[in-house]
N, C-alpha and C. Protein backbone atom coordinates (compact mmCIF):
# COMPACT_ATOMS: atom_id res chain seq x y z
N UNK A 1 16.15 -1.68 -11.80
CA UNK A 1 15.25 -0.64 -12.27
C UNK A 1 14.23 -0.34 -11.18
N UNK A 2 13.82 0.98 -11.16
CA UNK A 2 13.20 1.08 -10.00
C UNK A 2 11.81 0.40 -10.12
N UNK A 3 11.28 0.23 -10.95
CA UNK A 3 9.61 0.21 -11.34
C UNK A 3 9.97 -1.40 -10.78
N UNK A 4 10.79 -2.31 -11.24
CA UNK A 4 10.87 -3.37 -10.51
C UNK A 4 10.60 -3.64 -9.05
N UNK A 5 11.10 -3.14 -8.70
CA UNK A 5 11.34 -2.39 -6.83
C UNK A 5 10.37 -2.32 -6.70
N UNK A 6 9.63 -1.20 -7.13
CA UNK A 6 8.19 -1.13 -6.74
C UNK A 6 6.93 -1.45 -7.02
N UNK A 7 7.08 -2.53 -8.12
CA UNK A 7 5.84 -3.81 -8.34
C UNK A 7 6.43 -4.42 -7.10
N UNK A 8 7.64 -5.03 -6.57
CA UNK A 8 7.84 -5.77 -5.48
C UNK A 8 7.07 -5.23 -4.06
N UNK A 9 7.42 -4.36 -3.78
CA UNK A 9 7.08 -3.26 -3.02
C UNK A 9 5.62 -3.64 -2.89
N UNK A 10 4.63 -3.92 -3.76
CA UNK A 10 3.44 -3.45 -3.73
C UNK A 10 3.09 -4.91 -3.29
N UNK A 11 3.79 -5.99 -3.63
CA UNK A 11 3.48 -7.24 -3.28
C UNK A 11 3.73 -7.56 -1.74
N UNK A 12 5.09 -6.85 -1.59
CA UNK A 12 5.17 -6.90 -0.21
C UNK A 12 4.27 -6.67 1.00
N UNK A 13 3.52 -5.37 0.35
CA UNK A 13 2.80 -4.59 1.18
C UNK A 13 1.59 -5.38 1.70
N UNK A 14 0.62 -5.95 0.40
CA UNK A 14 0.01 -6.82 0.34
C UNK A 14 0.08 -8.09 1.03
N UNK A 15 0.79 -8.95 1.18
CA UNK A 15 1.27 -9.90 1.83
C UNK A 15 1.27 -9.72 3.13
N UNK A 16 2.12 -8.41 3.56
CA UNK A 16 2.40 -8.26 5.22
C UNK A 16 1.88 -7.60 5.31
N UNK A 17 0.86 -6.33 4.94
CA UNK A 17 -0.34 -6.32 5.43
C UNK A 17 -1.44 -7.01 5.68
N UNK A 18 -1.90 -8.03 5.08
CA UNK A 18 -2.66 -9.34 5.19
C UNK A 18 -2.34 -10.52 6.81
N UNK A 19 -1.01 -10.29 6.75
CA UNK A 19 -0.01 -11.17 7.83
C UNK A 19 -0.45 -10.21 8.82
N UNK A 20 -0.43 -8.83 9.26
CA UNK A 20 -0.34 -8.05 10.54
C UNK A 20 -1.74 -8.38 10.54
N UNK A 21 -2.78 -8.19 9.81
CA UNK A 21 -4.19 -7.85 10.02
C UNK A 21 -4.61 -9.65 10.52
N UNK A 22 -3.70 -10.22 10.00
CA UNK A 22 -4.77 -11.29 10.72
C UNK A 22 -4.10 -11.21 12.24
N UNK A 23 -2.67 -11.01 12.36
CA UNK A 23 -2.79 -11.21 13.92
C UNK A 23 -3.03 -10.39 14.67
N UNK A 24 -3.78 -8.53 14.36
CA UNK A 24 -4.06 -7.69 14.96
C UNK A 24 -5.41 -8.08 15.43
N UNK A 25 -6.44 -9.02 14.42
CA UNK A 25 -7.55 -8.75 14.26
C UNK A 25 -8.24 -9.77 15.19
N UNK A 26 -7.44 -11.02 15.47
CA UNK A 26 -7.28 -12.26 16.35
C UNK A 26 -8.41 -11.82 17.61
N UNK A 27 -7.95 -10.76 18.00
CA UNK A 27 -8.75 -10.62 19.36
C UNK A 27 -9.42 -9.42 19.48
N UNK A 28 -9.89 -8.48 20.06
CA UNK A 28 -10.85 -7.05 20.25
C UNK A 28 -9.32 -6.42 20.26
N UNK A 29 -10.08 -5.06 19.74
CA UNK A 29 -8.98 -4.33 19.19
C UNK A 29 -8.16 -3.35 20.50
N UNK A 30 -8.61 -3.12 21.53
CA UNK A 30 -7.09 -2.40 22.42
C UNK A 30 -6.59 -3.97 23.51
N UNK A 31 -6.92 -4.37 23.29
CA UNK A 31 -6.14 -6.18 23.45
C UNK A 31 -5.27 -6.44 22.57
N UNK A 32 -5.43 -5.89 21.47
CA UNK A 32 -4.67 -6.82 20.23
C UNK A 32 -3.72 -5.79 19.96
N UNK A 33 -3.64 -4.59 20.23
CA UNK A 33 -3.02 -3.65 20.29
C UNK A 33 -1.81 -2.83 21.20
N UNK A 34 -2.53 -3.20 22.54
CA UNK A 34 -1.69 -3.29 23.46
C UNK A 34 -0.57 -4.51 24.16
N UNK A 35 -1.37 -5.93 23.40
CA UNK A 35 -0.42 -7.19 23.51
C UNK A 35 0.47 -7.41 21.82
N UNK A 36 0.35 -6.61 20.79
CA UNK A 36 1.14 -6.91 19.92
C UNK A 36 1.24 -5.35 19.25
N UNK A 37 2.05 -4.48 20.30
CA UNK A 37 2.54 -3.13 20.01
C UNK A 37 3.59 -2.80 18.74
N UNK A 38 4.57 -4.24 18.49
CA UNK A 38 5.52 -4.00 18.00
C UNK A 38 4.80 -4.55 16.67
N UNK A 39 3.33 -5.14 16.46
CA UNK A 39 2.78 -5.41 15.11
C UNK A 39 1.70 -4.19 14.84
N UNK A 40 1.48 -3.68 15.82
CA UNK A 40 0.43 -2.36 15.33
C UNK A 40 1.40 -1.22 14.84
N UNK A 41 2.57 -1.14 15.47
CA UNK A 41 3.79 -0.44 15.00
C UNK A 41 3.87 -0.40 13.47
N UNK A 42 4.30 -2.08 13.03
CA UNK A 42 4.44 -2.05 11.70
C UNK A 42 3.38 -1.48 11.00
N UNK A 43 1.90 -1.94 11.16
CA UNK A 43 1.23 -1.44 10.24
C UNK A 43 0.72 -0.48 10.32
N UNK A 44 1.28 0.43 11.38
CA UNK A 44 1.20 1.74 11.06
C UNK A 44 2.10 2.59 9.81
N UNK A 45 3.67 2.17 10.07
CA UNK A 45 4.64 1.94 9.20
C UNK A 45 3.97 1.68 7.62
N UNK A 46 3.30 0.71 7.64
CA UNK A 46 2.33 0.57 6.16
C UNK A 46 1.66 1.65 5.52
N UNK A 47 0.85 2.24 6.81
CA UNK A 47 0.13 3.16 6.66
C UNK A 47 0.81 4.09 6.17
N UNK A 48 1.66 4.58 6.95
CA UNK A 48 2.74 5.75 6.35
C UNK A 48 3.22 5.54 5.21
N UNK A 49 3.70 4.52 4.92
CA UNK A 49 4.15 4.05 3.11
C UNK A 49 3.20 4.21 1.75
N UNK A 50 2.13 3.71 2.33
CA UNK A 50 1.00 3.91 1.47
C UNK A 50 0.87 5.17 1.27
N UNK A 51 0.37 5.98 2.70
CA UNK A 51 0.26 7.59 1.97
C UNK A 51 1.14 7.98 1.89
N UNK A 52 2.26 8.11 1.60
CA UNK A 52 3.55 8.65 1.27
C UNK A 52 3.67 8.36 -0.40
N UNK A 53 3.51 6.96 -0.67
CA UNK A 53 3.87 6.84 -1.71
C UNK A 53 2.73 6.95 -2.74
N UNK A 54 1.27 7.60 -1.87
CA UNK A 54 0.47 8.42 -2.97
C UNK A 54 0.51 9.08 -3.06
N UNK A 55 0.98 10.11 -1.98
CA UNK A 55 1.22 11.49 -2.08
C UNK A 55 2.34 11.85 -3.08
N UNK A 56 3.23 11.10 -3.46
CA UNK A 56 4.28 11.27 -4.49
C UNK A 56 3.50 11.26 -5.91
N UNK A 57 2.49 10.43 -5.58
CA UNK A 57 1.97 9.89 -7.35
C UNK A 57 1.40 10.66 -7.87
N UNK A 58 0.02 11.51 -6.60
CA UNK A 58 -0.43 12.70 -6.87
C UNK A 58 0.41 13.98 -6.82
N UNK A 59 1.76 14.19 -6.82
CA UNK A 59 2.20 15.45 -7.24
C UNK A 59 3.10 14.83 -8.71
N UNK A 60 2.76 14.21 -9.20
CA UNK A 60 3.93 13.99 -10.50
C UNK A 60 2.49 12.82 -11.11
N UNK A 61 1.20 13.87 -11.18
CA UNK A 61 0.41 13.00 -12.38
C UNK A 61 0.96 12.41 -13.80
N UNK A 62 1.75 13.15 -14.32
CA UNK A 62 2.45 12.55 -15.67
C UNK A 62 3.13 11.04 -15.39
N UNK A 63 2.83 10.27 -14.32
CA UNK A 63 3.96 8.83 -14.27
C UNK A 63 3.18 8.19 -15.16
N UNK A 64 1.49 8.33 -15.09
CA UNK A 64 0.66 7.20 -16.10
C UNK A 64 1.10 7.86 -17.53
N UNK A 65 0.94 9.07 -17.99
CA UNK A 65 1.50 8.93 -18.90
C UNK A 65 2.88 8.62 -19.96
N UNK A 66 4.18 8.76 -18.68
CA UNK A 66 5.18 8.47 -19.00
C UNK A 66 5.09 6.62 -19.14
N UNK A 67 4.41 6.10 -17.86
CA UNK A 67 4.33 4.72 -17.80
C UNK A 67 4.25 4.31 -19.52
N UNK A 68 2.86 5.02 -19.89
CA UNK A 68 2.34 4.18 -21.83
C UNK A 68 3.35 4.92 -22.61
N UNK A 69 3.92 5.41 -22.34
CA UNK A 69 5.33 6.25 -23.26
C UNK A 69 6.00 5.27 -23.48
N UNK A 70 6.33 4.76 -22.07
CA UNK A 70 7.62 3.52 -21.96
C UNK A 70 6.97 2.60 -22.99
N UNK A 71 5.64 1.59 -22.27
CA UNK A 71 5.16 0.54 -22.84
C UNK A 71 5.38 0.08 -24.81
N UNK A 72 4.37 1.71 -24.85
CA UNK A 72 4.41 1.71 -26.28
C UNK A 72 5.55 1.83 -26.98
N UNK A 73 6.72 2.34 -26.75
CA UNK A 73 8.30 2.57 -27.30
C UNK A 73 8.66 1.21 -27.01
N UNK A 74 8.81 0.52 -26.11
CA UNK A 74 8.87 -1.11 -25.82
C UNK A 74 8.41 -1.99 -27.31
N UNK A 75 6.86 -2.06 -27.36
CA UNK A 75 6.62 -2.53 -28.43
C UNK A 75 7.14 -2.53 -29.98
N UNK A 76 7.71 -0.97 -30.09
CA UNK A 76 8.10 -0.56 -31.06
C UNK A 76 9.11 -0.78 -31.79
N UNK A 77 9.96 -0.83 -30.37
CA UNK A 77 11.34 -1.14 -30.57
C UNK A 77 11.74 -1.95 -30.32
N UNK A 78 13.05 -2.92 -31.72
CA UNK A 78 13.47 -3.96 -31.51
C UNK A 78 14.50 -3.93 -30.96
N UNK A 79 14.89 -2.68 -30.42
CA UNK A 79 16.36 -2.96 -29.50
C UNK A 79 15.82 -3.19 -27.93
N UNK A 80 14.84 -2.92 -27.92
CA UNK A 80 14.15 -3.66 -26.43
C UNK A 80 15.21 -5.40 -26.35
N UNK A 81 14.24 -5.97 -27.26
CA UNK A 81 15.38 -7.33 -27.00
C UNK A 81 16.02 -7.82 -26.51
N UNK A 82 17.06 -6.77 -26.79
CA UNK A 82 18.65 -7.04 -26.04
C UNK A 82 18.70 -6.67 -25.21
N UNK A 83 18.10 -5.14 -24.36
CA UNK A 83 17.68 -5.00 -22.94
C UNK A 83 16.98 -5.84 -22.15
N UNK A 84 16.79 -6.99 -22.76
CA UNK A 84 15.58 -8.09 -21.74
C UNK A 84 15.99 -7.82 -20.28
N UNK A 85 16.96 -8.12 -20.09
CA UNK A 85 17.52 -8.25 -18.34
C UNK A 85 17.46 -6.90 -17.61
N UNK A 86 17.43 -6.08 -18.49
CA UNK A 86 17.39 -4.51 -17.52
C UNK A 86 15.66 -4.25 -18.00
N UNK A 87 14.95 -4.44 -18.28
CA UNK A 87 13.57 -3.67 -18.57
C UNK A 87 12.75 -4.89 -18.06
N UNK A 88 11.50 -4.34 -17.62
CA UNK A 88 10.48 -5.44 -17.15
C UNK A 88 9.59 -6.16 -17.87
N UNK A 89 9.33 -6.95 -17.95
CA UNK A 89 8.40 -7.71 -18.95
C UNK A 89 7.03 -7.42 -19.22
N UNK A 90 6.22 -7.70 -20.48
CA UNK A 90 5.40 -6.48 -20.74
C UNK A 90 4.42 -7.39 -19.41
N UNK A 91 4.29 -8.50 -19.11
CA UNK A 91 3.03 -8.69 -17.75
C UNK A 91 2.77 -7.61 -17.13
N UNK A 92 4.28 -7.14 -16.53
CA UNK A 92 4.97 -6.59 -15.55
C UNK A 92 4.29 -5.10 -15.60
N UNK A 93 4.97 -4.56 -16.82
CA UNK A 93 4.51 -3.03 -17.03
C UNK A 93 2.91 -3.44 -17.61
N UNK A 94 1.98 -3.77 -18.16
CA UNK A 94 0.81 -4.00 -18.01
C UNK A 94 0.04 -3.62 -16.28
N UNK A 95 0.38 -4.58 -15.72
CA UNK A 95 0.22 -4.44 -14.63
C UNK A 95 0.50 -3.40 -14.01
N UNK A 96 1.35 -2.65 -14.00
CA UNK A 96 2.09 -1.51 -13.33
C UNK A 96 1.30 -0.65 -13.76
N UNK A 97 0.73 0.09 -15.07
CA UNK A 97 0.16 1.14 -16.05
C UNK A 97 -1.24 1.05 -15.09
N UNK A 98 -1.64 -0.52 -14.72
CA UNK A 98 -3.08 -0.64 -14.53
C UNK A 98 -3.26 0.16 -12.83
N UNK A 99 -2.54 -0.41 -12.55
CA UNK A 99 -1.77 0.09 -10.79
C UNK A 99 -2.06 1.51 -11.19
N UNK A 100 -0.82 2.31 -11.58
CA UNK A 100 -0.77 3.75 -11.83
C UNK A 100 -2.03 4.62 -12.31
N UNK A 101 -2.95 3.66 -12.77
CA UNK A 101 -4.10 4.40 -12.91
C UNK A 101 -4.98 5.10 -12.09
N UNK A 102 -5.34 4.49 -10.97
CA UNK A 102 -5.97 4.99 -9.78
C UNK A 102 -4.94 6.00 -9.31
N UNK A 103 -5.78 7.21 -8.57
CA UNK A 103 -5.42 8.28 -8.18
C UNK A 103 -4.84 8.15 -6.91
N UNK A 104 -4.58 7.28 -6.51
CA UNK A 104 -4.28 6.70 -5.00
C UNK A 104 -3.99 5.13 -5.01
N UNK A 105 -3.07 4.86 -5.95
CA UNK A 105 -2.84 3.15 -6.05
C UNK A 105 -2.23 2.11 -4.73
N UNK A 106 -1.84 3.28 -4.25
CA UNK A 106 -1.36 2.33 -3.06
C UNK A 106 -2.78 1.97 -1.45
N UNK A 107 -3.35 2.74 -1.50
CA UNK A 107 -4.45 2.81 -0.96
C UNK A 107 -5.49 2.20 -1.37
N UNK A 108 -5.72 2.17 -2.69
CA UNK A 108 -6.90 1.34 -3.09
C UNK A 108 -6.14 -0.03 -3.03
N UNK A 109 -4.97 -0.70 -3.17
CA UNK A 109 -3.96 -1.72 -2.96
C UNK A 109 -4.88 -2.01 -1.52
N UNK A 110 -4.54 -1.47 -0.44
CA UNK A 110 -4.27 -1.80 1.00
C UNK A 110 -5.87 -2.03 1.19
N UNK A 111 -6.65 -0.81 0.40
CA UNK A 111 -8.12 -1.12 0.96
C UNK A 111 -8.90 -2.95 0.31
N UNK A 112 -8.05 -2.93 -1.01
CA UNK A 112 -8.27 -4.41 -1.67
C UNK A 112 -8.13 -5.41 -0.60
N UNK A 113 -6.39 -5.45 0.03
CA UNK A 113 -5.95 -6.14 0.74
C UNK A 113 -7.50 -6.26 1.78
N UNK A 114 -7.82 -5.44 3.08
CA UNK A 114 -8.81 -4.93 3.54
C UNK A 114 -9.34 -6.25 3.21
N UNK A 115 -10.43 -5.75 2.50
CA UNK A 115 -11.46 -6.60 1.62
C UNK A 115 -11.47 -8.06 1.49
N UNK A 116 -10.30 -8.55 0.96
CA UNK A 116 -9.99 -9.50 0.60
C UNK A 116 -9.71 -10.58 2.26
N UNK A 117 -9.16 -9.89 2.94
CA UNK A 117 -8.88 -10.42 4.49
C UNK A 117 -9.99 -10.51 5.05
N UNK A 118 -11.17 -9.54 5.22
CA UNK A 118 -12.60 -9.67 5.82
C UNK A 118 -12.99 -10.94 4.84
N UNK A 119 -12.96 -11.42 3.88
CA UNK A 119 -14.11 -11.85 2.97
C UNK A 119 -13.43 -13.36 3.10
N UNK A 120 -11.92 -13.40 2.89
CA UNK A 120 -11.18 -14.55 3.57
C UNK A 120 -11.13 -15.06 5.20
N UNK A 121 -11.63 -14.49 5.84
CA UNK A 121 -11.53 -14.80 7.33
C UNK A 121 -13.01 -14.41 8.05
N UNK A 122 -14.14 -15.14 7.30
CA UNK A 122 -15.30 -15.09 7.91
C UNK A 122 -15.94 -15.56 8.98
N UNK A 123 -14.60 -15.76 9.71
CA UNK A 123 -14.46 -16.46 11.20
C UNK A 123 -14.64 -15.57 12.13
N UNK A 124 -13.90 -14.51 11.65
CA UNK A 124 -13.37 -13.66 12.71
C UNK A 124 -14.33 -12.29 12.34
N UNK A 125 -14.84 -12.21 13.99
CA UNK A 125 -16.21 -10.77 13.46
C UNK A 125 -15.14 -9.96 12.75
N UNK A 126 -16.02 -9.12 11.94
CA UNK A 126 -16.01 -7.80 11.42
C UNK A 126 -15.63 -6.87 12.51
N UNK A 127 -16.20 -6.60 13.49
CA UNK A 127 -16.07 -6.05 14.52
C UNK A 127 -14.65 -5.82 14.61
N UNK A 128 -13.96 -6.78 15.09
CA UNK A 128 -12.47 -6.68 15.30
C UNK A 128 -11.47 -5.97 14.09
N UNK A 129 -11.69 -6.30 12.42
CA UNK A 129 -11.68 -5.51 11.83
C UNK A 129 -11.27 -4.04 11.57
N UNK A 130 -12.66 -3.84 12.22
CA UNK A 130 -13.37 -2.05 11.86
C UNK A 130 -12.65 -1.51 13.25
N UNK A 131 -12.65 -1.76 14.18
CA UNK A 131 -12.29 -1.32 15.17
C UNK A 131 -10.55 -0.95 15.56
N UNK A 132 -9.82 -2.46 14.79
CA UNK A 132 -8.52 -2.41 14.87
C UNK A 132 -8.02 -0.87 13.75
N UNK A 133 -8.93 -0.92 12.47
CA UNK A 133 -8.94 0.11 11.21
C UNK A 133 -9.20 1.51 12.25
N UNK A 134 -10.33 1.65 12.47
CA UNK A 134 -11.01 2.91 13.34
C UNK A 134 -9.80 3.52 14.49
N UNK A 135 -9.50 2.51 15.54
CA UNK A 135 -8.24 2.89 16.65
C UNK A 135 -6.86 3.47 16.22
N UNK A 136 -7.03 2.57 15.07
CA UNK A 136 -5.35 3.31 14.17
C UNK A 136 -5.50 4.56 13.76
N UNK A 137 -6.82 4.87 13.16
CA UNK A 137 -7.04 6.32 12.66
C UNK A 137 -7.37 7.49 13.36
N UNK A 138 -7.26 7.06 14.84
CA UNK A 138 -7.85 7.68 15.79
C UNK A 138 -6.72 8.07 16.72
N UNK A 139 -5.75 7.22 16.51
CA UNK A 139 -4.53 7.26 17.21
C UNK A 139 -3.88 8.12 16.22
N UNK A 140 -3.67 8.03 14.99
CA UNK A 140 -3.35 8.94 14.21
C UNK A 140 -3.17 10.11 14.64
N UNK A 141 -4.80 10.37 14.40
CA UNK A 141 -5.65 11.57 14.42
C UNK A 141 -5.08 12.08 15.44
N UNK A 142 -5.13 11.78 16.77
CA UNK A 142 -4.59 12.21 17.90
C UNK A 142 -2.81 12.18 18.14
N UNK A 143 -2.00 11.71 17.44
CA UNK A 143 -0.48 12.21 17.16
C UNK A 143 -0.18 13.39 16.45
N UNK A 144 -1.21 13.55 15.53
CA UNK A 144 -1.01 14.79 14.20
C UNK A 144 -1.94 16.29 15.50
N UNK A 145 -2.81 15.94 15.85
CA UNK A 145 -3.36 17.19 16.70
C UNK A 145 -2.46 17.32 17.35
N UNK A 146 -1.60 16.30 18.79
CA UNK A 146 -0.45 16.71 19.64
C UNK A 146 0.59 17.48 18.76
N UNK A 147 1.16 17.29 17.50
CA UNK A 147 1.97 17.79 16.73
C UNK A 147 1.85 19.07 16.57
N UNK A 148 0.39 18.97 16.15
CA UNK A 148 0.30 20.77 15.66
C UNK A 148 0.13 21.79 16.85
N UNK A 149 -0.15 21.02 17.96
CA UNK A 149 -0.58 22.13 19.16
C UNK A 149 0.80 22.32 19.57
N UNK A 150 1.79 21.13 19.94
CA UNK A 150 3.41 21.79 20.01
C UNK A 150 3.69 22.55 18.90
N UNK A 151 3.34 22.70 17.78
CA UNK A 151 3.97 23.21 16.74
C UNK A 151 3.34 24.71 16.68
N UNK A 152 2.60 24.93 17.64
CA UNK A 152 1.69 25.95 17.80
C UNK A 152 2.27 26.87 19.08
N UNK A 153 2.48 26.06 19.68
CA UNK A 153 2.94 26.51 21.27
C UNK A 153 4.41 27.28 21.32
């Protein structure tokens, strides 16, 4: 089922975003960037997943409401039961409904992650952090302008 997939998905993200940021964040940020290209890679890759997969959520607002459609028909029904192995367990969709609520769940996800890594690793300045966050968005910023000026030209 897909909703399976993508509670996994969200754990994943979490996890190995947590994993890249500590070894991006290890040292000042175009050091850590330019000696671990193929890990700033990935979490750029993150980056792209995340807004991708909000940008889906915000054009099909009805998923939270389909989400308590499901839930509540779940409860209702005793032929749920016998579907145990194909449907997710109510933790599961609990959790998921709570996810789907925010207007940007995968982002407020990554910014948690964020948070949770600064507040866990009070070793390592902030500095390195904000800077590794700031360079990515800046590098961004500056792929999407080259884009549009060829796309212009």
């Amino acid at each position: 089922m897909k909703i399976k997939g993508e509670e996994k998905a969200v754990v994943s993200t979490q996890s190995t975003g947590m994993a890249l940021l500590n070894a991006l964040c290890a040292v000042p940020s175009m050091e850590s960037l330019e000696s671990h290209q193929a890990l700033s890679k990935q979490f750029a890759m993150i980056l792209d997943f995340v807004l991708a997969f909000d940008d889906l959520k915000m054009t099909n607002p009805s998923i939270q409401n389909d989400f308590s459609f499901y839930r509540r028909m779940r409860t209702r029904e005793k032929s749920f039961a016998n579907m145990e192995e194909h449907t997710v367990t109510n933790e599961v969709a609990n959790r998921m409904s709570m996810f789907y609520a925010y207007p940007t769940p995968m982002l407020k996800m990554l910014s948690s992650t964020v948070s949770t890594f600064v507040q866990k690793n009070d070793a390592l300045p902030l500095e390195h952090t904000t800077d590794i966050l700031s360079t990515m968005a800046n590098l961004c910023r500056c792929m999407i302008e080259d884009s549009q000026a060829e796309f212009w030209d």
